[in-house]
Structures are given as structure tokens and as C-alpha cells.
N, C-alpha and C. Protein backbone atom coordinates (compact mmCIF):
# COMPACT_ATOMS: atom_id res chain seq x y z
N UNK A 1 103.26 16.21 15.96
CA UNK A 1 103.12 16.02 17.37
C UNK A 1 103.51 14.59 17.74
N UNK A 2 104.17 14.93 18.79
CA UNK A 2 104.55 12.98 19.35
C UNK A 2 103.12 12.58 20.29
N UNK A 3 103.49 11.36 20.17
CA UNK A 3 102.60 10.58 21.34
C UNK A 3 102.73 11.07 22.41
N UNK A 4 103.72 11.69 23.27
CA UNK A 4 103.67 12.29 24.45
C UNK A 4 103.04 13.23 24.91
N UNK A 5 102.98 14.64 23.66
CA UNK A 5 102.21 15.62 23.97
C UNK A 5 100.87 15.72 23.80
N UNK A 6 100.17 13.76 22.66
CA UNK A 6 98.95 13.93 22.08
C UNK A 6 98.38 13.53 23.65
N UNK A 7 99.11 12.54 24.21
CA UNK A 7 98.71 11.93 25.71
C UNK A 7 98.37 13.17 26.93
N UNK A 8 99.54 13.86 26.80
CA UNK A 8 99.53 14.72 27.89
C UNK A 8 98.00 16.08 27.40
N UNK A 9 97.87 16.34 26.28
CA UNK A 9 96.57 17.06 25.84
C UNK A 9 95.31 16.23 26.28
N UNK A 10 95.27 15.12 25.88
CA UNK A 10 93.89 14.24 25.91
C UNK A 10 93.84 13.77 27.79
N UNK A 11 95.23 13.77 28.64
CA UNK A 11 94.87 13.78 29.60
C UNK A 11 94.55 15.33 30.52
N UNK A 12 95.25 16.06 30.09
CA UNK A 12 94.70 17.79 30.43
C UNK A 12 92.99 17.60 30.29
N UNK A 13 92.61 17.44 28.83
CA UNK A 13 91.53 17.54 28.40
C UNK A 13 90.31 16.86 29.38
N UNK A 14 91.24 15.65 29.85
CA UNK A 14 90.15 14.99 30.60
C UNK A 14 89.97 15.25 32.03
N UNK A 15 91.14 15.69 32.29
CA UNK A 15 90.91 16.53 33.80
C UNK A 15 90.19 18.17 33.43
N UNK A 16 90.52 18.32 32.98
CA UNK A 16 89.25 19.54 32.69
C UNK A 16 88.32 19.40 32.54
N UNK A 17 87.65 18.23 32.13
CA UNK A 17 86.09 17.56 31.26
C UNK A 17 85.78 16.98 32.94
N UNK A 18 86.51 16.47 33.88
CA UNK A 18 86.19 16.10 35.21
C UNK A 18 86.31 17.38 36.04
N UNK A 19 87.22 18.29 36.23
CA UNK A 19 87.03 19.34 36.99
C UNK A 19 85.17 20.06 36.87
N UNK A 20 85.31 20.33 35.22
CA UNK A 20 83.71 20.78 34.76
C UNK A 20 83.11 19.96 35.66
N UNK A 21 82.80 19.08 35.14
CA UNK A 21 81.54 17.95 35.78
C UNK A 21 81.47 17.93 37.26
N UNK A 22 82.91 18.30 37.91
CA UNK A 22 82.52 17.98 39.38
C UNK A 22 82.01 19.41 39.75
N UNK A 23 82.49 20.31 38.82
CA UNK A 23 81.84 21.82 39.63
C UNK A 23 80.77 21.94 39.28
N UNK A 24 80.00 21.24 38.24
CA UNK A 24 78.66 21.31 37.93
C UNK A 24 77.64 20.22 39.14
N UNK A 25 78.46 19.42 39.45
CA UNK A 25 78.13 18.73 40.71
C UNK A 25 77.91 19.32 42.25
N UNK A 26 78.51 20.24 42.21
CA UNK A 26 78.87 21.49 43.45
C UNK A 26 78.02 22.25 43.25
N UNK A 27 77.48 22.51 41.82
CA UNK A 27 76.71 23.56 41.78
C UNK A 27 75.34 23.16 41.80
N UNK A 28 75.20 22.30 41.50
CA UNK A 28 73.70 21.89 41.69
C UNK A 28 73.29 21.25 42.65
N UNK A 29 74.20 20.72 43.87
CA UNK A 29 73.88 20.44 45.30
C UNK A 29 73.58 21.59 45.89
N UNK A 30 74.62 22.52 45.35
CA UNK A 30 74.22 23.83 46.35
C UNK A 30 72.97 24.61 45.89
N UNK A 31 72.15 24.73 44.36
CA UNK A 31 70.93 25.20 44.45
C UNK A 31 70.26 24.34 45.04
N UNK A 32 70.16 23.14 45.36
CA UNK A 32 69.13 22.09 46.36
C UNK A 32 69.54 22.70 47.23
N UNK A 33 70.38 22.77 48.16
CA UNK A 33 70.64 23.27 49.71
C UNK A 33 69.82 24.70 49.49
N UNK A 34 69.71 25.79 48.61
CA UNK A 34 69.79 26.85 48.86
C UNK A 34 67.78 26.85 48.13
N UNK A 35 67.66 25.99 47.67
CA UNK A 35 66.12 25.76 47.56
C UNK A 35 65.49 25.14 49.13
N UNK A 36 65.75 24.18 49.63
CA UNK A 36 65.37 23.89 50.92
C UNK A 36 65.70 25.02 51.73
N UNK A 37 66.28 25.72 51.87
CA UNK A 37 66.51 26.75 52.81
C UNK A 37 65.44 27.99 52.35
N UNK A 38 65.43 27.78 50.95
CA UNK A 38 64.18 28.82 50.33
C UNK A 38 62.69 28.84 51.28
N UNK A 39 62.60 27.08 50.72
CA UNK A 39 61.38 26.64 51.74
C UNK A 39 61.36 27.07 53.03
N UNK A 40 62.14 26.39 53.90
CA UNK A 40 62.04 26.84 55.04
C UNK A 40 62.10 28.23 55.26
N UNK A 41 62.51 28.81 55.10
CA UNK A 41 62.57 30.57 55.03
C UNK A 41 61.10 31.16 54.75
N UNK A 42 60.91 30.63 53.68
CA UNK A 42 59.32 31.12 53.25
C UNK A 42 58.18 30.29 54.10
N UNK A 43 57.89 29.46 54.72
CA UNK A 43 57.26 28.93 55.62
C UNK A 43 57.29 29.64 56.55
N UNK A 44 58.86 30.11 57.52
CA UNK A 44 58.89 30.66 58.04
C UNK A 44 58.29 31.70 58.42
N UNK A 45 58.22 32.65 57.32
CA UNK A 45 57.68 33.92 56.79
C UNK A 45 56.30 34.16 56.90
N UNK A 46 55.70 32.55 56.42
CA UNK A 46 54.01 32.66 56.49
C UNK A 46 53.70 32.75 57.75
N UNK A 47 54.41 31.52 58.49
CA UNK A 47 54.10 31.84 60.11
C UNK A 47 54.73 33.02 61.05
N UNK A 48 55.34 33.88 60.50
CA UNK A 48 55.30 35.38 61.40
C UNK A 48 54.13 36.12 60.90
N UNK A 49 53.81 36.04 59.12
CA UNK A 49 52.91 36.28 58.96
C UNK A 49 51.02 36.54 59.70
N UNK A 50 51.32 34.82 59.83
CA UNK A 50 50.00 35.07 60.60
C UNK A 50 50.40 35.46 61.99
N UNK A 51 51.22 34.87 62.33
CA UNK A 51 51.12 35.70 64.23
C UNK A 51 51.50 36.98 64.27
N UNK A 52 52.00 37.60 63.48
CA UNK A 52 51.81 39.54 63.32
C UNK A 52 50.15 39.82 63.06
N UNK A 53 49.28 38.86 62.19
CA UNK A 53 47.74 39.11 61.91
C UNK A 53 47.18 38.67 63.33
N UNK A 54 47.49 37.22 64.30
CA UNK A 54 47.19 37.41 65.34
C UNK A 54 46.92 38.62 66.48
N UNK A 55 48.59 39.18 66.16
CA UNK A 55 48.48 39.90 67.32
C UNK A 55 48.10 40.98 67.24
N UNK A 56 47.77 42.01 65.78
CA UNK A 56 46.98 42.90 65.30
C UNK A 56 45.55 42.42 65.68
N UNK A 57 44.92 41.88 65.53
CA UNK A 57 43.37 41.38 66.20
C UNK A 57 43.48 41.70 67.38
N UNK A 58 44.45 40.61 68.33
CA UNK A 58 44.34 40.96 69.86
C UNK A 58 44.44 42.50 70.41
N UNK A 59 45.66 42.83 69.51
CA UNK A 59 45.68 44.35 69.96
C UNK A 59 44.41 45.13 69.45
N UNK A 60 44.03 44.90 68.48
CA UNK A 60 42.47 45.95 68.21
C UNK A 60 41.48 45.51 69.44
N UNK A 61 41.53 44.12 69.59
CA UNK A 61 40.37 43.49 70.90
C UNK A 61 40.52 44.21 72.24
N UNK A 62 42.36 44.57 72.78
CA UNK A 62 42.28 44.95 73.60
C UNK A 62 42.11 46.77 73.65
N UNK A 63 42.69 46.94 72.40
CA UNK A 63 41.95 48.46 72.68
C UNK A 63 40.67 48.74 72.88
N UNK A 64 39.80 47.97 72.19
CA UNK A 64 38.36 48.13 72.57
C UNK A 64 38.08 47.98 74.27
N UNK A 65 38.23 46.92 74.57
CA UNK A 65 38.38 46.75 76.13
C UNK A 65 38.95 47.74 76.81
N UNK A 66 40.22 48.77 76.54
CA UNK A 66 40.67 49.55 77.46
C UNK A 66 39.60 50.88 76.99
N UNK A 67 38.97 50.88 75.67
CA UNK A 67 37.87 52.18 75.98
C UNK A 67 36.72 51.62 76.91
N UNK A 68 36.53 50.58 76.46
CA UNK A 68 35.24 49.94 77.13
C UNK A 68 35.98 50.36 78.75
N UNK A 69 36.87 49.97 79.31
CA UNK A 69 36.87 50.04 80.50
C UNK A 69 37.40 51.61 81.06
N UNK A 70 37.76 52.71 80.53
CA UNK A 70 37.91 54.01 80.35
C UNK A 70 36.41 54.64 80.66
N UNK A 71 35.43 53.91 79.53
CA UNK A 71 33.94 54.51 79.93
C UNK A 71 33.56 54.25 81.25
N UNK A 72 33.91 52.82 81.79
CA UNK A 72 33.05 52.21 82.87
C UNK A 72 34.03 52.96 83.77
N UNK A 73 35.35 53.20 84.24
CA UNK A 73 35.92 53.94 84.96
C UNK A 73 35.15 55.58 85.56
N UNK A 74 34.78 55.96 84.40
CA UNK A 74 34.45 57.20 84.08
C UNK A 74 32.88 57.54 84.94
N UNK A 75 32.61 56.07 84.46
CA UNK A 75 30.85 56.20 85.08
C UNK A 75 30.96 55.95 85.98
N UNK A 76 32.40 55.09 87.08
CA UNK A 76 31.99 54.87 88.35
C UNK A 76 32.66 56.30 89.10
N UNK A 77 33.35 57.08 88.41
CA UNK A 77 33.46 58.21 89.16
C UNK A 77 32.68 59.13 89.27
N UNK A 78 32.18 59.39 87.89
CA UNK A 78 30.91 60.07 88.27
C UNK A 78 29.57 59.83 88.89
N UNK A 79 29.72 58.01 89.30
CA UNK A 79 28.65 57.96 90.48
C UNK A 79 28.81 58.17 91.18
N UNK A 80 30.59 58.06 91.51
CA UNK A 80 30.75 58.40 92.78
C UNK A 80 30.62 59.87 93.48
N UNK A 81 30.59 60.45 92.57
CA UNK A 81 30.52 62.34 92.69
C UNK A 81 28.89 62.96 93.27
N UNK A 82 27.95 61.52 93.32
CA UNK A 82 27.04 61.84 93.37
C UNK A 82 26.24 61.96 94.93
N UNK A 83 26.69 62.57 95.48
CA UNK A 83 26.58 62.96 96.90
C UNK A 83 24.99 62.96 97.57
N UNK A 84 24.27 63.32 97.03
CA UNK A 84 23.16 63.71 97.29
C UNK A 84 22.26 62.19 96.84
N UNK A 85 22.70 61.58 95.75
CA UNK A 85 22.11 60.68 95.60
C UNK A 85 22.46 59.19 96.50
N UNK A 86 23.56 59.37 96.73
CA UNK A 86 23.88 58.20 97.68
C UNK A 86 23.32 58.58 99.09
N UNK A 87 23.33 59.65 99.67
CA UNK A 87 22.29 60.16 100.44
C UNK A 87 20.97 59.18 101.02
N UNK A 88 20.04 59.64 99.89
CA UNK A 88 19.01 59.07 99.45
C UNK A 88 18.99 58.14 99.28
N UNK A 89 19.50 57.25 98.25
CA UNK A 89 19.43 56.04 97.65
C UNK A 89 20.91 54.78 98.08
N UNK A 90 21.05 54.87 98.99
CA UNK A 90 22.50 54.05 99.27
C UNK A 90 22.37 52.51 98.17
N UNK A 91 21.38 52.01 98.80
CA UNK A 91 21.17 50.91 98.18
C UNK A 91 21.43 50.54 96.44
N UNK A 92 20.84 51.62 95.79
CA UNK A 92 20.90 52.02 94.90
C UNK A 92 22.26 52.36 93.86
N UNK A 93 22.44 52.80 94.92
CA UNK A 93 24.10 53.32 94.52
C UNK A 93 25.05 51.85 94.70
N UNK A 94 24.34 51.20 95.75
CA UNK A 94 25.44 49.94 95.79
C UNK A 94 24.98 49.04 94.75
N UNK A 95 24.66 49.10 94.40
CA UNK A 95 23.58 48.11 93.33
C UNK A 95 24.55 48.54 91.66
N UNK A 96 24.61 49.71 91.83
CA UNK A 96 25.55 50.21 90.54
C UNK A 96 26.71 50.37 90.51
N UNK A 97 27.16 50.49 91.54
CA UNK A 97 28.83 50.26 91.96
C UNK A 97 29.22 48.82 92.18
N UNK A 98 28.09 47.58 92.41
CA UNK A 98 28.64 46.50 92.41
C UNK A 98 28.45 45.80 91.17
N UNK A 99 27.54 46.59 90.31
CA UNK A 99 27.46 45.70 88.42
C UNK A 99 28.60 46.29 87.93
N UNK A 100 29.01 47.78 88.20
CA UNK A 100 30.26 48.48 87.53
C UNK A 100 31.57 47.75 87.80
N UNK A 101 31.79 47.26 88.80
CA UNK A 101 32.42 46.54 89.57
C UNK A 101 33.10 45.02 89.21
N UNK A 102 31.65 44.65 89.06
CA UNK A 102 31.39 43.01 88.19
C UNK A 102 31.74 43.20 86.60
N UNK A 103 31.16 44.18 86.09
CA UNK A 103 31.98 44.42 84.70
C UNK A 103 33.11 44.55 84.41
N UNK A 104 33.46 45.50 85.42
CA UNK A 104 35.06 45.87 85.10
C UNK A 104 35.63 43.91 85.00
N UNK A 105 35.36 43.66 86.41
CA UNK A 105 36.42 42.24 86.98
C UNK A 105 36.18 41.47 85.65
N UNK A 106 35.13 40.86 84.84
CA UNK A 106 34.60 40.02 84.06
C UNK A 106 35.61 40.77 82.95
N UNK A 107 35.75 41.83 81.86
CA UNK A 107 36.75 42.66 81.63
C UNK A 107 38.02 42.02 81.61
N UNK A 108 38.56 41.85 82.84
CA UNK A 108 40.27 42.00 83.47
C UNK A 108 40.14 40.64 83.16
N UNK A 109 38.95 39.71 83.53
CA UNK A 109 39.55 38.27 83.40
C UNK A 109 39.71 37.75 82.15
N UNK A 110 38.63 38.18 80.83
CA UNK A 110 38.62 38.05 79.81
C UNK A 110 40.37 38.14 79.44
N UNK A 111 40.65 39.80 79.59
CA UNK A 111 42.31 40.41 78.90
C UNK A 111 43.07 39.05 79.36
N UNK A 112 43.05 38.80 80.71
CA UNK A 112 43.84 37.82 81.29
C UNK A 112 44.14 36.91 80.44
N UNK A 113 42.54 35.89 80.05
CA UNK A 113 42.93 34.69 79.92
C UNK A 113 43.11 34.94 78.16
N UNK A 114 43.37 36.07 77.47
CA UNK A 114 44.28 35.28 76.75
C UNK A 114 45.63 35.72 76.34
């Protein structure tokens, strides 16, 4: 072998020994980029997490409230059906149509405020 081709091998060799190294350089910036993005992703994740557990609570809270207020609906119609007793007892009747009343509203403002 001449000196020319031992040169031109040992410089091949060394651009290959630098190509390696720089793609091993490429490659391990990009698992850091693709680890921080891991993180953030999975953080992410925890916090839909809990606000899907949030809003499962609220929604069980407000179903309770719409039976709760289904019953009280229920009872003010059937006071209201009560003909004979409002008759008699007006007062009476207003007295229970205005707590049914006050419940419901106390109810609506609760759902409201949150």
C-alpha cells in the first residue's frame, strides 16, 4: 500500500469515527428532548387526572341535588293538590310553600356558586 491510500483510509476512518460521534450526539439530545416532553406529558396527565376526579364528585353532588330537588318539587305539588286543606288552613299552607320555596332557592344558589 502507498502512503496515499494509507492517508486516504485513516482519513475515511476518521470521518466515520466523527460522523458516529456526532450521530451519537443527535441521539442523545433527542432522548433529553423526548424525556422532557415525557415529563411534561405525564404531569399533564396527572392534572386531567384529577380534574376528571373533580368533576366526577361535582357531578355525583349535583345529582344528589337534582333528586333532592325532584322530591321537594314533588312535595310542593302535592301540597298544592291539597284543596281542602288550604281551605282551612291558608296560613299553614303558606308557611310550607314558603320553607319549600326557601329550600329549593338555597339549592339553586348552592349548584350556582360552584
Amino acid at each position: 500500500m502507498t502512503w496515499a491510500s494509507l492517508i486516504n483510509l485513516r482519513t475515511l476512518g476518521v470521518a466515520a469515527l466523527a460522523a458516529i460521534l456526532l450521530y451519537t450526539y443527535y441521539l442523545n439530545s433527542r432522548v433529553d428532548s423526548l424525556k422532557s416532553s415525557l415529563e411534561i406529558t405525564t404531569a399533564n396527565y396527572e392534572g386531567l387526572q384529577a380534574s376528571v376526579a373533580n368533576l366526577t364528585l361535582l357531578e355525583k353532588k349535583k345529582q344528589t341535588r337534582r333528586e333532592e330537588t325532584s322530591k321537594t318539587t314533588a312535595k310542593l305539588t302535592k301540597d298544592s293538590l291539597r284543596v281542602e286543606t288550604v281551605k282551612k288552613k291558608p296560613k299553614l299552607v303558606e308557611k310550607m310553600i314558603n320553607d319549600s320555596i326557601r329550600d329549593f332557592t338555597k339549592d339553586v344558589e348552592e349548584l350556582s356558586n360552584e
